[in-house]
N, C-alpha and C. Protein backbone atom coordinates (compact mmCIF):
# COMPACT_ATOMS: atom_id res chain seq x y z
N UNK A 1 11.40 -2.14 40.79
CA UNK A 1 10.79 -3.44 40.61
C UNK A 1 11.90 -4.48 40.47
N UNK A 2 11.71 -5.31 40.56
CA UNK A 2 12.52 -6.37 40.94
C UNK A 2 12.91 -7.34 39.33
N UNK A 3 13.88 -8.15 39.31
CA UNK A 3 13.51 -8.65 38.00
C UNK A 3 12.65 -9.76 37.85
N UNK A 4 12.16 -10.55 38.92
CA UNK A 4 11.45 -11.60 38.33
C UNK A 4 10.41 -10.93 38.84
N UNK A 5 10.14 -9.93 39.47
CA UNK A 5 8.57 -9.61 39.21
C UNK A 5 8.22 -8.73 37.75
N UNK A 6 9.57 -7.81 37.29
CA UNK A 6 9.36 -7.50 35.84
C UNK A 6 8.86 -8.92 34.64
N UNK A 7 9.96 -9.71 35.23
CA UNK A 7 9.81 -11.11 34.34
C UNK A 7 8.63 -11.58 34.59
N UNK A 8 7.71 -11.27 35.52
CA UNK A 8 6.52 -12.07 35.48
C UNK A 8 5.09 -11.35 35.02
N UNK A 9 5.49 -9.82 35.18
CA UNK A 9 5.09 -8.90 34.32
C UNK A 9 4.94 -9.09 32.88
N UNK A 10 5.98 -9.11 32.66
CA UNK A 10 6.61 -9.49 30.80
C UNK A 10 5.62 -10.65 30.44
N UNK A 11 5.15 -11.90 30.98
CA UNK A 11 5.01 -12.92 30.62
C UNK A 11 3.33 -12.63 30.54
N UNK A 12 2.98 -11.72 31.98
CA UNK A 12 1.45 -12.16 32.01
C UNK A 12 0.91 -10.65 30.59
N UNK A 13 1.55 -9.89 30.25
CA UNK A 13 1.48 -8.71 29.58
C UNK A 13 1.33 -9.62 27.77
N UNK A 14 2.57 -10.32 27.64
CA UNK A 14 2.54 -11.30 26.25
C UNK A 14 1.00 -12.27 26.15
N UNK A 15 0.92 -12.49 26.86
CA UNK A 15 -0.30 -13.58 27.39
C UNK A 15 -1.61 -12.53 26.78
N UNK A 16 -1.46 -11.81 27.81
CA UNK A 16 -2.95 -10.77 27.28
C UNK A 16 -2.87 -10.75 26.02
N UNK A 17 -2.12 -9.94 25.86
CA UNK A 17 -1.69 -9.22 24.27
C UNK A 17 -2.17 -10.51 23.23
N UNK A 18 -1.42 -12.13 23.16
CA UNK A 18 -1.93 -12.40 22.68
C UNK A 18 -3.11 -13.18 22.50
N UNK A 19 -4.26 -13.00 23.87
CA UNK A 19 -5.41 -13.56 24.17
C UNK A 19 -6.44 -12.31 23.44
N UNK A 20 -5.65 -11.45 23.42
CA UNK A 20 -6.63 -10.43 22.91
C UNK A 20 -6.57 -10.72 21.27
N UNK A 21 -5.37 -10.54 20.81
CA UNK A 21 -5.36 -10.72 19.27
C UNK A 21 -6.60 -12.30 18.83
N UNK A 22 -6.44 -13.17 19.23
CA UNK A 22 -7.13 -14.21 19.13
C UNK A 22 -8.27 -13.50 19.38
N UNK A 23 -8.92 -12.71 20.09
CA UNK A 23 -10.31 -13.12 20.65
C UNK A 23 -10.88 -12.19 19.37
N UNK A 24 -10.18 -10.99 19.00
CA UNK A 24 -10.38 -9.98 18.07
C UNK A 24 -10.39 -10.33 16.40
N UNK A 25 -9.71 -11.81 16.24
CA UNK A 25 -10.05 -12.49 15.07
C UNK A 25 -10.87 -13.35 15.54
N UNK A 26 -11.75 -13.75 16.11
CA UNK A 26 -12.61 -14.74 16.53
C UNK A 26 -13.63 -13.82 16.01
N UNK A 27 -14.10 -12.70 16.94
CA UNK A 27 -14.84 -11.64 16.28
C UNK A 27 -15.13 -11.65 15.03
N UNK A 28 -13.65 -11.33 14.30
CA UNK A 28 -14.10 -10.80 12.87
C UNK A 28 -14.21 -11.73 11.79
N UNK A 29 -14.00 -13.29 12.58
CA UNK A 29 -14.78 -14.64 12.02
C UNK A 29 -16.35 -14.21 11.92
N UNK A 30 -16.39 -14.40 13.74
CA UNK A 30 -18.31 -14.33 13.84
C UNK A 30 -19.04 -13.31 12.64
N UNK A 31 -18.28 -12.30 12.99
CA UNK A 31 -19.40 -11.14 11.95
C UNK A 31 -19.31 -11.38 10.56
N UNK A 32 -18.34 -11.78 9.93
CA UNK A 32 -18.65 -12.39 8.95
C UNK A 32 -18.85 -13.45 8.14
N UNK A 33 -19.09 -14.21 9.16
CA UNK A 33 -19.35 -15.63 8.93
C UNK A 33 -18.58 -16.64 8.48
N UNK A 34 -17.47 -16.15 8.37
CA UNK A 34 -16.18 -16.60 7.93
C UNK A 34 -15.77 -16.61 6.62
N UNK A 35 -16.54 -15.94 6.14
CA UNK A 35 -16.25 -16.03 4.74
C UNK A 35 -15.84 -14.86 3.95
N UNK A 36 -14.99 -14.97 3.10
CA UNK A 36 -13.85 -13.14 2.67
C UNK A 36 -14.70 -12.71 1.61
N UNK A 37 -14.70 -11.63 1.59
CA UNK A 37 -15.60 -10.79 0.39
C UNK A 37 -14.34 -10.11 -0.21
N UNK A 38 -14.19 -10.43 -2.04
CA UNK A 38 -13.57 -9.38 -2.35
C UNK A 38 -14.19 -8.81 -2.83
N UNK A 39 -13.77 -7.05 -3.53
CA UNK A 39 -14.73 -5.89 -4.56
C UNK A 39 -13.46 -6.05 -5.32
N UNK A 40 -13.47 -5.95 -6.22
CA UNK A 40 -12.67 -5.69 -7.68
C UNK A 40 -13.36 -4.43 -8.61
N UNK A 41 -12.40 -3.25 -8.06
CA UNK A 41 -12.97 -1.72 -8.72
C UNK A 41 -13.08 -1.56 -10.24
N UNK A 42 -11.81 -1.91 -10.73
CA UNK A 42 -11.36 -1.70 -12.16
C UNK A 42 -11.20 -3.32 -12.59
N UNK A 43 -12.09 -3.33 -14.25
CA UNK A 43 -11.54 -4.37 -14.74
C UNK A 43 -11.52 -4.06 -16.32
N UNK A 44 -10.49 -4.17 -17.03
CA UNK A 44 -10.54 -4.67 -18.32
C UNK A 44 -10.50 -6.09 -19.38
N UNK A 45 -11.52 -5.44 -20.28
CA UNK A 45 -11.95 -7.02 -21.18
C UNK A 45 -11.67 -6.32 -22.23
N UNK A 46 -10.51 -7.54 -23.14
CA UNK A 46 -9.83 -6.71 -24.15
C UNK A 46 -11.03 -7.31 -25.46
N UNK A 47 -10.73 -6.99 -26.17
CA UNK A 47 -11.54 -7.84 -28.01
C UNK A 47 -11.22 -8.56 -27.68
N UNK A 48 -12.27 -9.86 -28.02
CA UNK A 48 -11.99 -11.17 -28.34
C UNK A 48 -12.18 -11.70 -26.79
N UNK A 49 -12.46 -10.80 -25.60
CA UNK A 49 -12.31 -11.75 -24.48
C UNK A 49 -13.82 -11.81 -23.44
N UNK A 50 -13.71 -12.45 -22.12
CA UNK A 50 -14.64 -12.63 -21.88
C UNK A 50 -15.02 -12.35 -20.67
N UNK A 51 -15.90 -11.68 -20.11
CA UNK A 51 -15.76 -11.41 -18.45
C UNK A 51 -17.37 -11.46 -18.03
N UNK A 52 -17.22 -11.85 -16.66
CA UNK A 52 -18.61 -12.28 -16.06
C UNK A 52 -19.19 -11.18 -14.63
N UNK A 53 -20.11 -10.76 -15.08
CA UNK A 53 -20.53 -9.33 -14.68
C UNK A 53 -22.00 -10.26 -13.58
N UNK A 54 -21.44 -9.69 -12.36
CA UNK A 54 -22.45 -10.32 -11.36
C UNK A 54 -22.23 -11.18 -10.46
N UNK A 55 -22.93 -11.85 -9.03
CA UNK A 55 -22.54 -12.38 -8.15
C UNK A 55 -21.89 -13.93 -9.02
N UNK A 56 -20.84 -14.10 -8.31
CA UNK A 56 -20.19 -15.35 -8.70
C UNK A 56 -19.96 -16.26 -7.77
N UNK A 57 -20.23 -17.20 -7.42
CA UNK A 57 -19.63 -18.25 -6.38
C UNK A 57 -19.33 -19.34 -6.67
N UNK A 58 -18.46 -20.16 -6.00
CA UNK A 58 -17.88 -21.27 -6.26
C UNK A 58 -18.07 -22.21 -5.19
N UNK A 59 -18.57 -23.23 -5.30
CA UNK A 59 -18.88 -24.13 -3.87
C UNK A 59 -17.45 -24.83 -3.22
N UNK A 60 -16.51 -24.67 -4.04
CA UNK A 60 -14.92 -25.08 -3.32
C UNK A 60 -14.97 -26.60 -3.73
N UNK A 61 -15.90 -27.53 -4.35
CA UNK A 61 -15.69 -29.02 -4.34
C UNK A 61 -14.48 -29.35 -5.46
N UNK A 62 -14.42 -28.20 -6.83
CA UNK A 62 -13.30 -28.61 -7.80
C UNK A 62 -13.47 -29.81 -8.33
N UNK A 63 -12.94 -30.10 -9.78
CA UNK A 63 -13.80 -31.05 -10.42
C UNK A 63 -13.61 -32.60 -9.98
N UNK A 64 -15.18 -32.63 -10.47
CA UNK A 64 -15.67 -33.99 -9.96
C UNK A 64 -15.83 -34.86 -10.82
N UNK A 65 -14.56 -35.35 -11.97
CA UNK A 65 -14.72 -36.38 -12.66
C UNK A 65 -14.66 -37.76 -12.00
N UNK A 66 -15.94 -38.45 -12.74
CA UNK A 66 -15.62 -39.84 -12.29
C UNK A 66 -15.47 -40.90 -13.31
């Protein structure tokens, strides 16, 4: 093979590669709607402290003093 047909190889091969990575996080946007789920297995609450058992969410606005 020649080198600028390797070189043009090389270029259209990078291209895929990274049209694919994009399309494969686009995906794993769609299916989950974009939004990250964590699980937290283990937790400790020592005396005296306080922990909140159950779905939690936060709407992202952060405080709204006026």
């Amino acid at each position: 093979m020649v080198k600028a047909e390797f070189d043009s190889a090389e270029r259209a091969f990078n291209k895929l590669t990274r049209t694919f990575a994009a399309q494969v996080e686009a995906l794993k946007k769609y299916r989950t709607g974009g939004q990250q789920h964590v699980t937290v297995k283990h937790v400790t609450v020592n005396e005296g402290g306080q922990a909140i058992v159950g779905n939690v969410s936060h709407g992202g606005q952060g405080d709204e003093k006026k």
